[in-house]
N, C-alpha and C. Protein backbone atom coordinates (compact mmCIF):
# COMPACT_ATOMS: atom_id res chain seq x y z
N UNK A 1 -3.69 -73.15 -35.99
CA UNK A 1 -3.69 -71.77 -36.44
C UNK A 1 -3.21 -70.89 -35.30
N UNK A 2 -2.54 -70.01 -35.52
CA UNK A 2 -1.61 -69.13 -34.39
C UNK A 2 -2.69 -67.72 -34.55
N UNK A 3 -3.12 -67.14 -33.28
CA UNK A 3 -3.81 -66.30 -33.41
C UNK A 3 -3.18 -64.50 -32.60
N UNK A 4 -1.42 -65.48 -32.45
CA UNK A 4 -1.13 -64.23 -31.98
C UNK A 4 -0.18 -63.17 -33.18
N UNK A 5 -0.45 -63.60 -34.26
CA UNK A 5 -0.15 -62.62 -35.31
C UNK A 5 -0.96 -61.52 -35.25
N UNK A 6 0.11 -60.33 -35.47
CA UNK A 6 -0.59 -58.90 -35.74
C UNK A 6 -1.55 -59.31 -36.21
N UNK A 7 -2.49 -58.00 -36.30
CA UNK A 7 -3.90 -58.42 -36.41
C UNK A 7 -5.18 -59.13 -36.34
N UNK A 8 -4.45 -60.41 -35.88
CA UNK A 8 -5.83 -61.15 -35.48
C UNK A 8 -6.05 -61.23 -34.24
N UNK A 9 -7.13 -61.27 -33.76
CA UNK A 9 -7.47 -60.79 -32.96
C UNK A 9 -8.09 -62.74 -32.04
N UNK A 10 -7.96 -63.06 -30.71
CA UNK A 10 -8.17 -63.98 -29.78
C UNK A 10 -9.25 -64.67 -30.36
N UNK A 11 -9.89 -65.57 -30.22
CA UNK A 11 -11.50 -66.12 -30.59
C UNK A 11 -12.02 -65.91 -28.78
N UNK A 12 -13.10 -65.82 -29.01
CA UNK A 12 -14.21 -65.94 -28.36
C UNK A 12 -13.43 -67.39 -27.34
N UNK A 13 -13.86 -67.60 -26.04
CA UNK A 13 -14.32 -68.77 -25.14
C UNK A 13 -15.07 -69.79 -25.10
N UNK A 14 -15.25 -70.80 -25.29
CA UNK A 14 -16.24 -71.27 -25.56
C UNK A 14 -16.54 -71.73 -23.53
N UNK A 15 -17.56 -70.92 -23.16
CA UNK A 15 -17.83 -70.62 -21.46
C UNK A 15 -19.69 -70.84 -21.90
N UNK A 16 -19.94 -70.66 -21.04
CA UNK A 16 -21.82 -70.62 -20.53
C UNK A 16 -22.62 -69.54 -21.51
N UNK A 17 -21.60 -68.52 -20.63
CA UNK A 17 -21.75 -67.30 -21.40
C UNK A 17 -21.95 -67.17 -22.81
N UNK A 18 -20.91 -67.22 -23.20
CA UNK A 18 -20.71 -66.94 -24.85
C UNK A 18 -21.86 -67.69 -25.62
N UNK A 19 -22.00 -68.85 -24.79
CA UNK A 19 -23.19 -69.83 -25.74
C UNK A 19 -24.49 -69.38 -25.58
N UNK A 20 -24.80 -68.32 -24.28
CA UNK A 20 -26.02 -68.06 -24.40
C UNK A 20 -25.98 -66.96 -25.29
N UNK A 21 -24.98 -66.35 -25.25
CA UNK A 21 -25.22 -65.15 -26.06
C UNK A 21 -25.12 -65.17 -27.74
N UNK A 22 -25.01 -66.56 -27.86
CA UNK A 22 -24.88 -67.01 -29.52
C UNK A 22 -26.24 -67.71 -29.90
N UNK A 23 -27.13 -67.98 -28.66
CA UNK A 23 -28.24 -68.60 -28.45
C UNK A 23 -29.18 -67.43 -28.90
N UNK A 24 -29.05 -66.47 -27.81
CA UNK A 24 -29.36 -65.66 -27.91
C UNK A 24 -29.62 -64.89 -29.27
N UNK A 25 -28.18 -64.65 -30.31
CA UNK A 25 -28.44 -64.26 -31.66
C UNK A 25 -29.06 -64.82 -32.37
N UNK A 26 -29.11 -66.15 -32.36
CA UNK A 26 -29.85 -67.11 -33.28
C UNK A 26 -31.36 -66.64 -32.93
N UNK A 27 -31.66 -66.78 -31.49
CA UNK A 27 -33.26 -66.34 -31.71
C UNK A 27 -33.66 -65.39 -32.36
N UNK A 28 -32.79 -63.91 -32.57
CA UNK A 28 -33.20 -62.89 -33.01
C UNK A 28 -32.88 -62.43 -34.01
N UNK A 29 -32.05 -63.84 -34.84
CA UNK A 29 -32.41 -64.32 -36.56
C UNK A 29 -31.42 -64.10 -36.83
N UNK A 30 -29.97 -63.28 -36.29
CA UNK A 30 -28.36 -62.92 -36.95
C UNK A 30 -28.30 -64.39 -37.58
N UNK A 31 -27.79 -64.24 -39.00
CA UNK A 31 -26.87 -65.43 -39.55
C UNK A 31 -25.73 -65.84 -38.81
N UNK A 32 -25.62 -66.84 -38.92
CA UNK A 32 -24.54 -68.05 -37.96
C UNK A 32 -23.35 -67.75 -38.59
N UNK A 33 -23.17 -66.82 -40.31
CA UNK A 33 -21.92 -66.94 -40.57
C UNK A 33 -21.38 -65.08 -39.46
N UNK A 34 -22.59 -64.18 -39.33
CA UNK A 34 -22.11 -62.86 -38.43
C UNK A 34 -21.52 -63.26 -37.16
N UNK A 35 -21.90 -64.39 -36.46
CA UNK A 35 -22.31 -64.74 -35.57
C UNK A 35 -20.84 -65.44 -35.19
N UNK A 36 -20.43 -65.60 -36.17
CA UNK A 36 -19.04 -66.54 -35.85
C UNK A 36 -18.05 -65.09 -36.30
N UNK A 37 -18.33 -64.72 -37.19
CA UNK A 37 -17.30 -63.63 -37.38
C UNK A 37 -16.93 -63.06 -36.27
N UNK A 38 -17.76 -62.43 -35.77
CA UNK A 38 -18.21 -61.94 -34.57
C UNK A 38 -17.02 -62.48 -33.07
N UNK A 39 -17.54 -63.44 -33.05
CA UNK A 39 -16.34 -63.86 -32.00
C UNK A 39 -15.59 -64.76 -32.62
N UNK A 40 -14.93 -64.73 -33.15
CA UNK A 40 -13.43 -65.56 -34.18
C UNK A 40 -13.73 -66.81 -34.00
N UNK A 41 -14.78 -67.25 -34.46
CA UNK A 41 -15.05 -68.77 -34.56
C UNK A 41 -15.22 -69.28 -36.22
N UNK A 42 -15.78 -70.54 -36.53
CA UNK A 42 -16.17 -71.10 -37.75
C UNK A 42 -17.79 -71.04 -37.45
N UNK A 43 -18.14 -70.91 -38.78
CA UNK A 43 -19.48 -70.73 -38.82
C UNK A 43 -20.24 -72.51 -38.47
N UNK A 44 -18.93 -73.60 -38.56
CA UNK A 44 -19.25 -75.00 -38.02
C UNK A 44 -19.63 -74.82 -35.96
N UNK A 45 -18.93 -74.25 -35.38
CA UNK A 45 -19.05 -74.19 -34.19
C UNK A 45 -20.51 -73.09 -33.67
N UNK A 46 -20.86 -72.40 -34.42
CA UNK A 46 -22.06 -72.11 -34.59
C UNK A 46 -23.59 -72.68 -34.86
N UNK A 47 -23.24 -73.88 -35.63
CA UNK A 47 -24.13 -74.59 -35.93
C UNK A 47 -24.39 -75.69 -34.56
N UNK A 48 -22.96 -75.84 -34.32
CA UNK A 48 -22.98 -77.22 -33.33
C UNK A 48 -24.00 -76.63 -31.70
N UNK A 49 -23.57 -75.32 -31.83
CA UNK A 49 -24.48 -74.60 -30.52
C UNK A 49 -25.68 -74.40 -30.75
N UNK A 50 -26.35 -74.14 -32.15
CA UNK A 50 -27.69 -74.39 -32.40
C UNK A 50 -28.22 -75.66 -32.24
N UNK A 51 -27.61 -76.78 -32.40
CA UNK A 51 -27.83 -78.35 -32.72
C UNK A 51 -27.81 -78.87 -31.05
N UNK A 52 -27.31 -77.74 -30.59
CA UNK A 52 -26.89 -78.77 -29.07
C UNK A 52 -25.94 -79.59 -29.07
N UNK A 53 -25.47 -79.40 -29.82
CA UNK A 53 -23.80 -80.74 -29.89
C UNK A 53 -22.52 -80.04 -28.79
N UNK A 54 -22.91 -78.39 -29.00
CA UNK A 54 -21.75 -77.52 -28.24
C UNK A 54 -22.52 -76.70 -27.28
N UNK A 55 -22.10 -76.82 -25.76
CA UNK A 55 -23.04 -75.83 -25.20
C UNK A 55 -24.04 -76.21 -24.34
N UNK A 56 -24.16 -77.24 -24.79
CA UNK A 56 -25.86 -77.81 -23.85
C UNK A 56 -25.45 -77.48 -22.27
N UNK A 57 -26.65 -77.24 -22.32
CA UNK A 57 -26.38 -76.87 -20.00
C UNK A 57 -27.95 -77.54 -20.36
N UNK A 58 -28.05 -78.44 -19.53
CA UNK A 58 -29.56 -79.00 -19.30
C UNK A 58 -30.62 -78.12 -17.93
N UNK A 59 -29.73 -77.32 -17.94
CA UNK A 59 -30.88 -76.44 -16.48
C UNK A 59 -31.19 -75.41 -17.47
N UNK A 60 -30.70 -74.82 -18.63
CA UNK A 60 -31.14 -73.66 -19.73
C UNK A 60 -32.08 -73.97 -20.39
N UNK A 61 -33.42 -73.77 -20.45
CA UNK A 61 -34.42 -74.29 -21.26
C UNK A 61 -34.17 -73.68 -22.90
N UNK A 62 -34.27 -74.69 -23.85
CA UNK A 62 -33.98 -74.42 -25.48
C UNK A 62 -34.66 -73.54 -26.29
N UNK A 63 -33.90 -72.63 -27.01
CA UNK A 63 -34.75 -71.60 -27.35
C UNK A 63 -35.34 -72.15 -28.96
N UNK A 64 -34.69 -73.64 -29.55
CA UNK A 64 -35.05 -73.85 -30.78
C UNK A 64 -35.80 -75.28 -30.39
């Protein structure tokens, strides 16, 4: 998928960062499908950061 067509806009990084801050939404209940909108992801790569499949840092203690 080409994301440098007018209007669409970059996705999100997938960095430290971004995952805590998607960690972060999940604790404070945003749906996983806002959550991906949000930074131009699939609401699948959302799930995988809840699951720990995407993201894991083992020094971050789990918020689920």
């Amino acid at each position: 998928m080409r994301y440098d067509k007018p209007g669409r806009r970059k996705p999100a990084p997938y960095t430290a960062e971004v995952f805590r801050e998607v960690k972060r939404r999940l604790a404070l209940g945003d749906y996983q499908h806002e959550i991906a909108a949000d930074l131009g992801w699939n609401q699948g790569r959302i799930s995988e950061v809840k699951n720990g499949k995407l993201g894991a840092d083992p020094n971050q203690p789990g918020l689920f």
